[in-house]
N, C-alpha and C. Protein backbone atom coordinates (compact mmCIF):
# COMPACT_ATOMS: atom_id res chain seq x y z
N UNK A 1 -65.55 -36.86 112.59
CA UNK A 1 -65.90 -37.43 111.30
C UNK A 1 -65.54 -38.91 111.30
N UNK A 2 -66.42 -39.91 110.22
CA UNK A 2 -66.22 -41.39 110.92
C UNK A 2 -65.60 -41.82 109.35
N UNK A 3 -64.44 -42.17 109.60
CA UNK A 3 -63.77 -43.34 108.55
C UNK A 3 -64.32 -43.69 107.15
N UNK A 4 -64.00 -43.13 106.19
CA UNK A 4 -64.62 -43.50 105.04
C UNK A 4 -64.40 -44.88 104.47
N UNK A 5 -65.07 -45.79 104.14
CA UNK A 5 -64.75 -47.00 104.21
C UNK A 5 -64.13 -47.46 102.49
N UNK A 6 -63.68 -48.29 102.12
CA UNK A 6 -62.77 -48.86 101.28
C UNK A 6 -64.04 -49.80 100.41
N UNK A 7 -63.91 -50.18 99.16
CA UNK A 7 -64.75 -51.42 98.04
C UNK A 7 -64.35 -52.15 99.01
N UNK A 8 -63.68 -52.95 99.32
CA UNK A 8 -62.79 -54.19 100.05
C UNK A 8 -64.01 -53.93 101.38
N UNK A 9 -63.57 -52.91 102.20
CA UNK A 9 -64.57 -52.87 103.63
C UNK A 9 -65.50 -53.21 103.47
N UNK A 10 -66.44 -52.55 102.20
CA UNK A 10 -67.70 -52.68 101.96
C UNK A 10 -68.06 -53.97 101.80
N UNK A 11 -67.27 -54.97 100.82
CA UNK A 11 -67.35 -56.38 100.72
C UNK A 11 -66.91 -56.95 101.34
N UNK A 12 -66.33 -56.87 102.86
CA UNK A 12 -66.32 -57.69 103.61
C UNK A 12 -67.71 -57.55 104.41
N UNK A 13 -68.06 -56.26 104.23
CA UNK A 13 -69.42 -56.05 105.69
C UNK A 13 -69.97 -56.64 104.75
N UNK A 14 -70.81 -57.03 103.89
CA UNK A 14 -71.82 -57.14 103.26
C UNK A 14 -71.28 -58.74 102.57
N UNK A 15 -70.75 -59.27 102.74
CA UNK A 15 -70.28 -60.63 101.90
C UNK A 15 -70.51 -60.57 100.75
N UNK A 16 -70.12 -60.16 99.83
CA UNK A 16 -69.83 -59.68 98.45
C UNK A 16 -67.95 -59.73 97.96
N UNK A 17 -67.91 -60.01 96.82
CA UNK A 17 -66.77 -59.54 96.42
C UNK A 17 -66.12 -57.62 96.60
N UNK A 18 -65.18 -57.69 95.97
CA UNK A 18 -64.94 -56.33 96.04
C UNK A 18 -65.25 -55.63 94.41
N UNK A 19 -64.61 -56.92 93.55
CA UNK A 19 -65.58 -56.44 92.49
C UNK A 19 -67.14 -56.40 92.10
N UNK A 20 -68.22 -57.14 92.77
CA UNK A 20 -69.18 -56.55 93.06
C UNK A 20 -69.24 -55.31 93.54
N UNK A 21 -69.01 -55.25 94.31
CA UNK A 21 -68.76 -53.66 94.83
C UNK A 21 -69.21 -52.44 94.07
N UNK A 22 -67.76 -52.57 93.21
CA UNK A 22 -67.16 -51.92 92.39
C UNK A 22 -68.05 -51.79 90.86
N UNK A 23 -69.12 -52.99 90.94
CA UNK A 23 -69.77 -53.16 89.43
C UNK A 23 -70.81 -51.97 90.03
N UNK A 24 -71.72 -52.29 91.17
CA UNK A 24 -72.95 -51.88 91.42
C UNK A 24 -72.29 -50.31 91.64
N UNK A 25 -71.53 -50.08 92.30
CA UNK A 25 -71.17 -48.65 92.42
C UNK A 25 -70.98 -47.86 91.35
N UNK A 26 -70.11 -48.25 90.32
CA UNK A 26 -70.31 -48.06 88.96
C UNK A 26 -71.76 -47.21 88.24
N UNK A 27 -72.91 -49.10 88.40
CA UNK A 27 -74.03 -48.39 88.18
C UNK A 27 -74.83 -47.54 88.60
N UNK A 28 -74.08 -47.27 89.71
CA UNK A 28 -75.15 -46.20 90.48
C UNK A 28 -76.00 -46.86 91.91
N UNK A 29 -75.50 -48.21 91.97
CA UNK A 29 -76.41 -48.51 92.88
C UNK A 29 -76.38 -49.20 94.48
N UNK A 30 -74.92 -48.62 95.16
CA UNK A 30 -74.45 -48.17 95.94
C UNK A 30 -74.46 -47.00 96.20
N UNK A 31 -74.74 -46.31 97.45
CA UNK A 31 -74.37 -44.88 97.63
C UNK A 31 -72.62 -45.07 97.81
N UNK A 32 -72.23 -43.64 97.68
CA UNK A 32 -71.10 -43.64 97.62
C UNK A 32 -70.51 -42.31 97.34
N UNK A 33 -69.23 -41.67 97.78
CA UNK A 33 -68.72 -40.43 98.06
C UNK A 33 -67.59 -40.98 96.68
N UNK A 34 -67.65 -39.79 95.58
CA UNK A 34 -66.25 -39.59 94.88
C UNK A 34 -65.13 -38.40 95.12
N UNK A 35 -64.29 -39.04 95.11
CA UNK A 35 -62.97 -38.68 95.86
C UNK A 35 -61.90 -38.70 94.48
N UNK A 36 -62.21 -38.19 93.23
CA UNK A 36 -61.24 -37.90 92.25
C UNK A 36 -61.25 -39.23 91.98
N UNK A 37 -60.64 -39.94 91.48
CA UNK A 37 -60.68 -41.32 90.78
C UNK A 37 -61.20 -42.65 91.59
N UNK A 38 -61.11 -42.05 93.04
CA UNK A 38 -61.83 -43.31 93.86
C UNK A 38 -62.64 -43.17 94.47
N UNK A 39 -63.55 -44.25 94.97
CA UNK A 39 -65.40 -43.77 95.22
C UNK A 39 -64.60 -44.78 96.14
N UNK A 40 -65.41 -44.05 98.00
CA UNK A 40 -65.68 -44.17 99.33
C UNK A 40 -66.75 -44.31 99.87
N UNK A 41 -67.03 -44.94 101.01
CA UNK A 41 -68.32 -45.16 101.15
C UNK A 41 -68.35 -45.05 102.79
N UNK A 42 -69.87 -44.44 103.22
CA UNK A 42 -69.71 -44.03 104.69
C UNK A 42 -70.36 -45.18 105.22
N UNK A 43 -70.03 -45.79 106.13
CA UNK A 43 -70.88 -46.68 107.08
C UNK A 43 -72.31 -46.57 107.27
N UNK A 44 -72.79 -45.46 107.97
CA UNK A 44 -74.20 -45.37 107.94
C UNK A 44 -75.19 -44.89 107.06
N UNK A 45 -74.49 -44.63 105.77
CA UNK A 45 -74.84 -44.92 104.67
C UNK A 45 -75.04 -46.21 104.23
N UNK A 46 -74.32 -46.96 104.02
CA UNK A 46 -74.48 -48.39 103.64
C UNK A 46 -75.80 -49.07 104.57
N UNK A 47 -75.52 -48.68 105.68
CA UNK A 47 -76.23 -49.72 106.20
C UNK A 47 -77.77 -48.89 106.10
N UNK A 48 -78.01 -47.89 106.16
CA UNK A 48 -78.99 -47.42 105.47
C UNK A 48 -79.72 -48.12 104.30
N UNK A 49 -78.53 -47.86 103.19
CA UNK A 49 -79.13 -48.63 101.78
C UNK A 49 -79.25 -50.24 102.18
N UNK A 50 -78.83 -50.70 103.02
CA UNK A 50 -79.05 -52.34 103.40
C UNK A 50 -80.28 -52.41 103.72
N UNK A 51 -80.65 -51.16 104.95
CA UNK A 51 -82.33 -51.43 105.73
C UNK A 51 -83.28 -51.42 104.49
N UNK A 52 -83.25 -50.06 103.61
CA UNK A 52 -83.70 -50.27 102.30
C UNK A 52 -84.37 -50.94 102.03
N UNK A 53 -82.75 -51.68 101.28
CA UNK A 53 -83.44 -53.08 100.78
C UNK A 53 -84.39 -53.64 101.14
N UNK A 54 -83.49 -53.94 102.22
CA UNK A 54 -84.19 -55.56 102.73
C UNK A 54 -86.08 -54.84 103.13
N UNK A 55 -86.28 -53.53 103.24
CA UNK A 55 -87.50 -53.17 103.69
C UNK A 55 -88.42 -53.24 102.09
N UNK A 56 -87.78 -52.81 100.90
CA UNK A 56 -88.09 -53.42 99.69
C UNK A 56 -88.22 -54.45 99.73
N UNK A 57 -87.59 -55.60 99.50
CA UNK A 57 -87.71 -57.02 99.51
C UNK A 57 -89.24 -57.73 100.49
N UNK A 58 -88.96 -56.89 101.55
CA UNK A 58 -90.40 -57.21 102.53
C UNK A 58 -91.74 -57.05 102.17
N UNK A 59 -91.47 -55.78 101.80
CA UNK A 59 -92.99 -54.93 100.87
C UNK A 59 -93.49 -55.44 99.90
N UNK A 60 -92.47 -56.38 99.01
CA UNK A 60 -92.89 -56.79 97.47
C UNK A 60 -91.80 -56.14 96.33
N UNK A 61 -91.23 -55.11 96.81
CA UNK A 61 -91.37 -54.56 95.92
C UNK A 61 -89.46 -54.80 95.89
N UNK A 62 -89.13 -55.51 94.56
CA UNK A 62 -87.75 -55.64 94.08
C UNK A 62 -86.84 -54.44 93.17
N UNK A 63 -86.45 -54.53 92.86
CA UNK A 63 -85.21 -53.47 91.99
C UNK A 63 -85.48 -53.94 90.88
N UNK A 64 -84.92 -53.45 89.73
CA UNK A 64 -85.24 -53.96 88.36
C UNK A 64 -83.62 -54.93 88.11
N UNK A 65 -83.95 -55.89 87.52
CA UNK A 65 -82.33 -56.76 87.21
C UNK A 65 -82.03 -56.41 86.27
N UNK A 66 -80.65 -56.52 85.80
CA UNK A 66 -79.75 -56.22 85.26
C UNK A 66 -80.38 -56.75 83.47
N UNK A 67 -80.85 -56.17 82.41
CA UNK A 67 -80.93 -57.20 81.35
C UNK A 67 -82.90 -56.98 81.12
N UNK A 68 -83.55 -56.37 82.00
CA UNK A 68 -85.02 -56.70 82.01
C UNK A 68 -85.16 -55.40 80.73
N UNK A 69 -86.19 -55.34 80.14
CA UNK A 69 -86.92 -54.64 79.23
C UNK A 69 -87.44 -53.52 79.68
N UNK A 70 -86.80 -52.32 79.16
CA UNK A 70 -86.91 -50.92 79.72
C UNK A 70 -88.54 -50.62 79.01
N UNK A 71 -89.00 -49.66 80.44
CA UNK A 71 -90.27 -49.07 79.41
C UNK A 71 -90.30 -47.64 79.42
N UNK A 72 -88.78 -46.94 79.24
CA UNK A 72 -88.28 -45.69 78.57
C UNK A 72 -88.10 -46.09 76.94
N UNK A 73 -88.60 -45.16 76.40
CA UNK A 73 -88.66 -45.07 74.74
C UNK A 73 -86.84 -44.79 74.54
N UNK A 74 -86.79 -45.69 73.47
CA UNK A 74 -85.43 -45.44 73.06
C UNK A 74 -85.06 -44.31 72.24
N UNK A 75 -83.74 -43.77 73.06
CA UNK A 75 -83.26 -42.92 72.06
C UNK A 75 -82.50 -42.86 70.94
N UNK A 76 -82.54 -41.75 69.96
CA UNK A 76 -81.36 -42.37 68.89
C UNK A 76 -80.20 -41.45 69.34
N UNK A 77 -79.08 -42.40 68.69
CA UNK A 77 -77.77 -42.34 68.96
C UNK A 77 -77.19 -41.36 68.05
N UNK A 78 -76.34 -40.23 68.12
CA UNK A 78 -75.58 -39.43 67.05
C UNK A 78 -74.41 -39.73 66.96
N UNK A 79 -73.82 -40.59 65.88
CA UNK A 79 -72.46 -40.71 65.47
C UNK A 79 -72.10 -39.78 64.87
């Protein structure tokens, strides 16, 4: 079994902070293993979601940013 890697590891392989990391993982948009209060991440996983990308980015085709205008109908909220 290969080394589960650390936020910190991840942002050093990838030149990112560690709180980046930690934001996108959050949202969901890192893969990533939870481990009870702390989320791990496997190497060839990552670099997986890297080829991804960057094979997105090639194609045209980007991610949605943070803030853009959803075209899911809003729901209402129950207080």
């Amino acid at each position: 079994m290969n080394r589960l890697l650390s936020a910190e590891d991840v942002a050093a392989l990838i030149g990112m902070t560690p709180d980046w990391v930690y934001a996108e993982t959050r949202a969901g948009r890192i893969p990533h293993v939870k481990l009870g209060r702390y989320r791990r991440y496997r190497a060839e996983t990552i670099d997986a979601w890297l080829a991804d990308l960057e094979c997105a980015t090639m194609n045209g085709r980007t991610t949605k940013r943070r803030g853009a205008a959803s075209t899911a109908p809003a729901t209402a909220r129950e207080d």
